[in-house]
PDB file of N, CA and C in Angstrom:
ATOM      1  N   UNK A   1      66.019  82.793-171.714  1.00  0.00           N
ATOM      2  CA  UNK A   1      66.780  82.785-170.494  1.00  0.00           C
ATOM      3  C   UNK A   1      65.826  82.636-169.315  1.00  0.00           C
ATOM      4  N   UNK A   2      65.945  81.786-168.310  1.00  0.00           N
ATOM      5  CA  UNK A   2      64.952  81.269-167.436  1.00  0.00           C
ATOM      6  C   UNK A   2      65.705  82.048-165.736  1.00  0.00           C
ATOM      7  N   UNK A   3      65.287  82.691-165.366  1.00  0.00           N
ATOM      8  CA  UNK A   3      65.760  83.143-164.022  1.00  0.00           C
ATOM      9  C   UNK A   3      65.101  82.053-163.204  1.00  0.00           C
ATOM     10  N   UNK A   4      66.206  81.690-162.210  1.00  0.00           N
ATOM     11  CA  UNK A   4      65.762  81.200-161.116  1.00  0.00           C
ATOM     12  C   UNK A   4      65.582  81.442-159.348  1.00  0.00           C
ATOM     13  N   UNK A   5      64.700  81.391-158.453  1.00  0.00           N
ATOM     14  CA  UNK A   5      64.899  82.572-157.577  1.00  0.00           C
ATOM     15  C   UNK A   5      65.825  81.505-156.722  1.00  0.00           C
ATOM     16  N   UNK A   6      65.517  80.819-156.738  1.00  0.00           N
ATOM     17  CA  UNK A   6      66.769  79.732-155.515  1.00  0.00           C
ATOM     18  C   UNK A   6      68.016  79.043-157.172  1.00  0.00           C
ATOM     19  N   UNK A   7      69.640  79.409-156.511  1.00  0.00           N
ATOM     20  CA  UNK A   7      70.114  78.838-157.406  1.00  0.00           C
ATOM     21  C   UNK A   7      70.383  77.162-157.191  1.00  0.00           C
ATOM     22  N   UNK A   8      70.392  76.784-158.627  1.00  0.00           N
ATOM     23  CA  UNK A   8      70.606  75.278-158.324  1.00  0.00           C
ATOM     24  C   UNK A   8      71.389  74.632-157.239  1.00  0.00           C
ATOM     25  N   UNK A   9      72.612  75.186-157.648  1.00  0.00           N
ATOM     26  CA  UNK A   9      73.411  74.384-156.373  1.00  0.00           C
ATOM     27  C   UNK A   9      72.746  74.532-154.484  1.00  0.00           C
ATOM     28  N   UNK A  10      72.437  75.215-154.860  1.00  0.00           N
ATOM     29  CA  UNK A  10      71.652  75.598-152.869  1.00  0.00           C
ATOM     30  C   UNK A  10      70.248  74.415-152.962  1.00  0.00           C
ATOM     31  N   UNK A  11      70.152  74.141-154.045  1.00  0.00           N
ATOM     32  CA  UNK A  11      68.833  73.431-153.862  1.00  0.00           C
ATOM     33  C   UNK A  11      69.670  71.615-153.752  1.00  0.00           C
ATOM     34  N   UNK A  12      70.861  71.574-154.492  1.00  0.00           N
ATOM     35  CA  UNK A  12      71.899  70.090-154.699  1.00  0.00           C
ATOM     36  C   UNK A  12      72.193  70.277-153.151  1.00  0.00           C
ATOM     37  N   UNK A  13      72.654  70.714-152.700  1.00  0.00           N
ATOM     38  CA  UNK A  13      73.385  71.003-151.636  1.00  0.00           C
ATOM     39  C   UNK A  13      73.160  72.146-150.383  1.00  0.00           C
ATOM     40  N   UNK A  14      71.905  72.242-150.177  1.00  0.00           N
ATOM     41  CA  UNK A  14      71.762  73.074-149.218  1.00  0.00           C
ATOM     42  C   UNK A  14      72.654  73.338-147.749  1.00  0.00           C
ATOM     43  N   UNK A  15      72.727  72.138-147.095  1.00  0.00           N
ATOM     44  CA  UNK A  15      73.909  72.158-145.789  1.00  0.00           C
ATOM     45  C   UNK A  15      75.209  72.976-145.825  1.00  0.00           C
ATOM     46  N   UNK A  16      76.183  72.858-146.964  1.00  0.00           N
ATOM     47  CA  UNK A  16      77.258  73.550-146.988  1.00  0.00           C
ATOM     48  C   UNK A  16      76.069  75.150-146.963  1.00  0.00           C
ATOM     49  N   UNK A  17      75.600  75.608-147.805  1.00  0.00           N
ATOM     50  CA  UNK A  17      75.460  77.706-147.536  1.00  0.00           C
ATOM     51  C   UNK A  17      74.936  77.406-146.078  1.00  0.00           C
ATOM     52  N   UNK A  18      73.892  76.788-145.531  1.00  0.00           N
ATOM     53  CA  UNK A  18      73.597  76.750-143.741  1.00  0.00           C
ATOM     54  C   UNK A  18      74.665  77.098-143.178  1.00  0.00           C
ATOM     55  N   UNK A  19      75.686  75.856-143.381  1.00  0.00           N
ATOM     56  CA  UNK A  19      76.747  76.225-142.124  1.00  0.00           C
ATOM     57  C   UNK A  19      77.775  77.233-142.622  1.00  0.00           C
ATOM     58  N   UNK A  20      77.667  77.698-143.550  1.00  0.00           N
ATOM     59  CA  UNK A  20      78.538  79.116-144.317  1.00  0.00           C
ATOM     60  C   UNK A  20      77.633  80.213-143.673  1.00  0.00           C
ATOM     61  N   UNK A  21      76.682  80.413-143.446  1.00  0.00           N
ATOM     62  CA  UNK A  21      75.874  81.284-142.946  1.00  0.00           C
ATOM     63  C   UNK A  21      75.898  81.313-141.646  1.00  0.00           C
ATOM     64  N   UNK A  22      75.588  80.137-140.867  1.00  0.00           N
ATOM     65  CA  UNK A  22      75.426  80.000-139.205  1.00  0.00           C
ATOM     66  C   UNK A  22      77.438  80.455-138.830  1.00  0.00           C
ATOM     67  N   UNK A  23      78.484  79.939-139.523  1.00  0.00           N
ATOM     68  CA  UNK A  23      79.829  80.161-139.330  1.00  0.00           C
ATOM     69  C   UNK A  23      79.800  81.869-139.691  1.00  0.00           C
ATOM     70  N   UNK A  24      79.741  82.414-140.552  1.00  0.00           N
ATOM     71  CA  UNK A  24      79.480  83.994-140.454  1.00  0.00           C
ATOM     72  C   UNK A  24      78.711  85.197-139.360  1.00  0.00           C
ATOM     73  N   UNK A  25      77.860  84.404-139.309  1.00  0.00           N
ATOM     74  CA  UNK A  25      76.492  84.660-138.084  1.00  0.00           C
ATOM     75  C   UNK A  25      77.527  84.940-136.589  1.00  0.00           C
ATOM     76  N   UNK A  26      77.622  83.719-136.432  1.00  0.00           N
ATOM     77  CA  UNK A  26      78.674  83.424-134.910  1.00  0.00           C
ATOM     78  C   UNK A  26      79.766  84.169-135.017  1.00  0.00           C
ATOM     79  N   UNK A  27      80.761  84.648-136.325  1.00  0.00           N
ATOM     80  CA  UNK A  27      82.025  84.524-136.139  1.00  0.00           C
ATOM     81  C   UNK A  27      81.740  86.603-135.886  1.00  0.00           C
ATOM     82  N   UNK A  28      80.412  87.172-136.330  1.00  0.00           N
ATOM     83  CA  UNK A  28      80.117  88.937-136.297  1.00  0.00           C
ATOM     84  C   UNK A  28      79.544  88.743-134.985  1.00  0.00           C
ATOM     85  N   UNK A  29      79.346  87.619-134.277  1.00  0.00           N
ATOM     86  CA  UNK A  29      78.493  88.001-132.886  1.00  0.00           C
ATOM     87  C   UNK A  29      79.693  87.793-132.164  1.00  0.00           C
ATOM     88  N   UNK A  30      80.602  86.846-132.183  1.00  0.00           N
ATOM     89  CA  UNK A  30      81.713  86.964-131.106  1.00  0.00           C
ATOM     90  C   UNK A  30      82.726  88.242-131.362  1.00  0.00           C
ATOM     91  N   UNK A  31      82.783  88.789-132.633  1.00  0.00           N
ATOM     92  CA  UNK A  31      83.244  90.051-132.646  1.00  0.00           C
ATOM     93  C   UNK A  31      83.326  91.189-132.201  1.00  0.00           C
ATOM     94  N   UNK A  32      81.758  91.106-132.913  1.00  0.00           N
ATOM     95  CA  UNK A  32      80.605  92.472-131.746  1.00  0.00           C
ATOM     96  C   UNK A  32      80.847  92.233-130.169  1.00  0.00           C
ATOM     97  N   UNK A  33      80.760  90.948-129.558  1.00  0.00           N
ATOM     98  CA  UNK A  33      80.495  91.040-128.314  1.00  0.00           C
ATOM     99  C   UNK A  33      82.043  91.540-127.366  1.00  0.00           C
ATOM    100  N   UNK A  34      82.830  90.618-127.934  1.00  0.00           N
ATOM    101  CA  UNK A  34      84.254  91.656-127.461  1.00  0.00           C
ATOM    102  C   UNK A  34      84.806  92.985-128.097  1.00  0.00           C
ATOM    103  N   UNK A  35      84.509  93.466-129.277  1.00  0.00           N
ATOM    104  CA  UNK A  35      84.976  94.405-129.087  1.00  0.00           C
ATOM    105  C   UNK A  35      83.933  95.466-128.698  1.00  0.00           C
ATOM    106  N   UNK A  36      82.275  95.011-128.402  1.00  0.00           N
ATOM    107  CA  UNK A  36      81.475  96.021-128.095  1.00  0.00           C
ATOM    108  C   UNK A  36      81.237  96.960-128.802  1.00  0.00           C
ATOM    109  N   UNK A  37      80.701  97.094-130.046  1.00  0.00           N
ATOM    110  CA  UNK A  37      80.416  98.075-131.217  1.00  0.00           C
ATOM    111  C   UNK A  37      79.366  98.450-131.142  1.00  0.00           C
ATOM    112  N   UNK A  38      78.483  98.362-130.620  1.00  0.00           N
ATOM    113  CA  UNK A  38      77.351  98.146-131.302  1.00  0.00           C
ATOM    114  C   UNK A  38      76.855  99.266-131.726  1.00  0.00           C
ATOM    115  N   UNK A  39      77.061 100.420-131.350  1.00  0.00           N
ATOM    116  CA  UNK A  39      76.477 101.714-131.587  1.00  0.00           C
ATOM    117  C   UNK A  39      77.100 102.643-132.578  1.00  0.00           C
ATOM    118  N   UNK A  40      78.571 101.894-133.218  1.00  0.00           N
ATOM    119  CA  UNK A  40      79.548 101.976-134.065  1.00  0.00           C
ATOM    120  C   UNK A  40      79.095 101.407-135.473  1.00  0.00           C
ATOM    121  N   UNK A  41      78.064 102.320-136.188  1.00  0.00           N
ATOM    122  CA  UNK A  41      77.154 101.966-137.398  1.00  0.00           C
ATOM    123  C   UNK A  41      78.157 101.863-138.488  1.00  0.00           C
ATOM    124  N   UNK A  42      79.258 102.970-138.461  1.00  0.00           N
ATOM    125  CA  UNK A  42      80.402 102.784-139.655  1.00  0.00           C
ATOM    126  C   UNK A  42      81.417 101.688-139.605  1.00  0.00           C
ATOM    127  N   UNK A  43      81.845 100.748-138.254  1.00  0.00           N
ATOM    128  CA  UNK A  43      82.773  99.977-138.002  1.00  0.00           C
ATOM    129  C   UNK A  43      81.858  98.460-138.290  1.00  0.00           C
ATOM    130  N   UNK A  44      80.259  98.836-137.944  1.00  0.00           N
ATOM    131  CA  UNK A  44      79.735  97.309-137.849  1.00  0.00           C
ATOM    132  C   UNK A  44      79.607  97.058-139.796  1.00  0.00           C
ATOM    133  N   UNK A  45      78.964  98.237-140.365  1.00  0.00           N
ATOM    134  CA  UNK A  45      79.051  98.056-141.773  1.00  0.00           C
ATOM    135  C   UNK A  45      80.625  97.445-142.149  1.00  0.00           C
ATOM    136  N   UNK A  46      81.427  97.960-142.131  1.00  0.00           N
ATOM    137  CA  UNK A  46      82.842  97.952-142.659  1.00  0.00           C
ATOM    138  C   UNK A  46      82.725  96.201-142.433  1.00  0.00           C
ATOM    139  N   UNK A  47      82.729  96.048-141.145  1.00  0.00           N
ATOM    140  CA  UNK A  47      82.726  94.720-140.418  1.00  0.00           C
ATOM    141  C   UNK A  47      82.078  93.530-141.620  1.00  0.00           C
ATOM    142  N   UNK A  48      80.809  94.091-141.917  1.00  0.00           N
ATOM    143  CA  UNK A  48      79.947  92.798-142.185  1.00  0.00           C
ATOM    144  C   UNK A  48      80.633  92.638-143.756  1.00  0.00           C
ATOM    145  N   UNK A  49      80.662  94.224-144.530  1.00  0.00           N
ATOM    146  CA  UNK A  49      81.629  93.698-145.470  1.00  0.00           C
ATOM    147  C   UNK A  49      82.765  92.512-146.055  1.00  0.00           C
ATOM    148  N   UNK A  50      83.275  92.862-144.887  1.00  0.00           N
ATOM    149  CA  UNK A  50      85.110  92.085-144.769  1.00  0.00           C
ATOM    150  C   UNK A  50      84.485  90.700-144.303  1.00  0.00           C
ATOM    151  N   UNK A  51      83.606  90.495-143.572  1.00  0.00           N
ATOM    152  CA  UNK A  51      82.927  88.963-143.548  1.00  0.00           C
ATOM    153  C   UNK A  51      82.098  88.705-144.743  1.00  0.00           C
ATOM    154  N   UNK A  52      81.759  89.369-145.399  1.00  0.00           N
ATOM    155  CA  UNK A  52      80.872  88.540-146.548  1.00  0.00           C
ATOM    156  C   UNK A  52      81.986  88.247-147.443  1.00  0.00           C
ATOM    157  N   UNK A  53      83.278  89.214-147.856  1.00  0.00           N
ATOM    158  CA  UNK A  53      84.211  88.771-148.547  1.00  0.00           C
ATOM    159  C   UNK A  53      84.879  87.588-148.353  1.00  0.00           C
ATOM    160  N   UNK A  54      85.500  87.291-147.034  1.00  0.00           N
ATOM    161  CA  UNK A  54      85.817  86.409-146.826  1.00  0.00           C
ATOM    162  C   UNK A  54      84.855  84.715-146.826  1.00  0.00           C
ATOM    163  N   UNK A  55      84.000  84.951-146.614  1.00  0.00           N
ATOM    164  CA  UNK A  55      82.705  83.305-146.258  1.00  0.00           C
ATOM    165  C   UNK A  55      82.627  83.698-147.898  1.00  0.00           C
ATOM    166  N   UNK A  56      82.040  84.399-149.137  1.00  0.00           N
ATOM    167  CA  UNK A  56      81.429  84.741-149.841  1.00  0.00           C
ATOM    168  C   UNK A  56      82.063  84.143-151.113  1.00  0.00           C
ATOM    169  N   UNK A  57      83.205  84.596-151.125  1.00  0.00           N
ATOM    170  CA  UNK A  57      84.649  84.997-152.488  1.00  0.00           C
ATOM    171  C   UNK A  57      85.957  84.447-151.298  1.00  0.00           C
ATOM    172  N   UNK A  58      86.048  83.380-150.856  1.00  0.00           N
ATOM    173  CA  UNK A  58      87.345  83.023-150.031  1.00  0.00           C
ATOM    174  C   UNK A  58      88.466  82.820-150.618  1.00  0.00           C
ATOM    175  N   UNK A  59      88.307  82.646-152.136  1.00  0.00           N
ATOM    176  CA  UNK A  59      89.753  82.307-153.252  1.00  0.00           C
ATOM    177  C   UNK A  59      90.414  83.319-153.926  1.00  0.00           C
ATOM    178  N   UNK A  60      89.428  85.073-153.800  1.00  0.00           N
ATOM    179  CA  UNK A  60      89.672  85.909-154.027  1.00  0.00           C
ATOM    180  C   UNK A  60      90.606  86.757-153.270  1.00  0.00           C
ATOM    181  N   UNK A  61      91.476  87.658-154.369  1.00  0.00           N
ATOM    182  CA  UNK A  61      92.699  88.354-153.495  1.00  0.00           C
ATOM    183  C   UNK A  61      92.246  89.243-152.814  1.00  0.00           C
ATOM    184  N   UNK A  62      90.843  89.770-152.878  1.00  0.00           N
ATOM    185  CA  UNK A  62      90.668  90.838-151.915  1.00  0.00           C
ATOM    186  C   UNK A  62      89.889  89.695-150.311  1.00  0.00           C
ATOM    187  N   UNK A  63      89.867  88.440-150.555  1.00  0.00           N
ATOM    188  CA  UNK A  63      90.119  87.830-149.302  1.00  0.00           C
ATOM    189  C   UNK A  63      91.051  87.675-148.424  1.00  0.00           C
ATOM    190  N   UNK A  64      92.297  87.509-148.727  1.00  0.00           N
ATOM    191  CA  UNK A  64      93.503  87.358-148.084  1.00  0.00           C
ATOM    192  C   UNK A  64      93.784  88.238-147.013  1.00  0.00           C
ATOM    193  N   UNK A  65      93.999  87.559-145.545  1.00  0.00           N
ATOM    194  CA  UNK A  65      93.972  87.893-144.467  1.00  0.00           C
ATOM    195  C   UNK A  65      95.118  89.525-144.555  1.00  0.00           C
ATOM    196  N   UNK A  66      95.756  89.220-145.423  1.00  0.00           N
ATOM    197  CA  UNK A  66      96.914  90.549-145.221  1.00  0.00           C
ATOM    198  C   UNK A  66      95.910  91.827-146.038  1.00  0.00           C
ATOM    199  N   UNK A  67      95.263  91.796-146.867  1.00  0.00           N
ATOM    200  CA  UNK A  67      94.719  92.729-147.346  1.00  0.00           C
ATOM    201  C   UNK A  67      93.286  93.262-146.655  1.00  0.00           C
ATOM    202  N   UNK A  68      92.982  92.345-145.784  1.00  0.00           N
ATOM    203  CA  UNK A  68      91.686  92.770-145.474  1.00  0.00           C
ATOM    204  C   UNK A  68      92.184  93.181-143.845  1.00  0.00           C
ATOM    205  N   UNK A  69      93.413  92.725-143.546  1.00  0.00           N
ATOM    206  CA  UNK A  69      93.747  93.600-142.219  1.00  0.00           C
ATOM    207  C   UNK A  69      94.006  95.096-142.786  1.00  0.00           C
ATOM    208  N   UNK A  70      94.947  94.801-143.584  1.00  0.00           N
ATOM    209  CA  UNK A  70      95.297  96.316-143.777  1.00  0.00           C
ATOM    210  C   UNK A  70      94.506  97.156-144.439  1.00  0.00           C
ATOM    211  N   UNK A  71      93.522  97.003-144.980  1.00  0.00           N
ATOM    212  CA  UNK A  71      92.232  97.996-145.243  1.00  0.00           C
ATOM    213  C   UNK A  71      91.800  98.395-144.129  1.00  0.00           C
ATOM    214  N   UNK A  72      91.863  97.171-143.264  1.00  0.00           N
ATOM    215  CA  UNK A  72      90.725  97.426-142.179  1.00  0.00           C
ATOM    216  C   UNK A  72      92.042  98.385-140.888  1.00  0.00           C
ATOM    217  N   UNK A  73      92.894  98.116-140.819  1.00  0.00           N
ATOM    218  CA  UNK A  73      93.937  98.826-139.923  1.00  0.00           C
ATOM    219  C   UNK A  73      94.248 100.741-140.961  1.00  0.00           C
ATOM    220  N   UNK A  74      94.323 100.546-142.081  1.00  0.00           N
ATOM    221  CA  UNK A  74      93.584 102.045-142.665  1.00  0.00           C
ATOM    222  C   UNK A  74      92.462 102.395-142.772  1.00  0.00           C
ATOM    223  N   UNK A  75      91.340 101.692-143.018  1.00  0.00           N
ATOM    224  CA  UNK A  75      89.986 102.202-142.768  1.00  0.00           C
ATOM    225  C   UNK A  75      89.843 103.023-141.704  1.00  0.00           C
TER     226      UNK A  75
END
């Protein structure tokens, strides 16, 4: 079994994870900046979570905009 430290596809296709990354990047800074968290260590964690799920696993049911509001509206 051969581990690899970069997986293949990122090496076929690097551009799509860039702009999956730079689109995640932007979408926690315009967040942060209106709702002003920053000193809110348990809301920014929770936060980056629910964005890696979504950019990360987007076909997955714990992506779906109704479940990840309402975690996040009970969280």
């Amino acid at each position: 079994m051969v581990m690899h430290i970069i997986d293949k596809s990122f090496v076929r296709t690097p551009r799509n994870y860039i702009i999956q990354s730079l689109l995640a990047t932007v979408a926690v800074a315009i967040i942060l900046y209106f709702v002003n968290i920053f000193t809110e260590a348990a809301i920014v964690a929770a936060l980056g979570a629910s964005i890696f799920i979504v950019f990360a696993m987007p076909r997955s049911v714990t992506a779906q905009s109704r479940r990840l509001i309402g975690g996040t509206l009970l969280g």
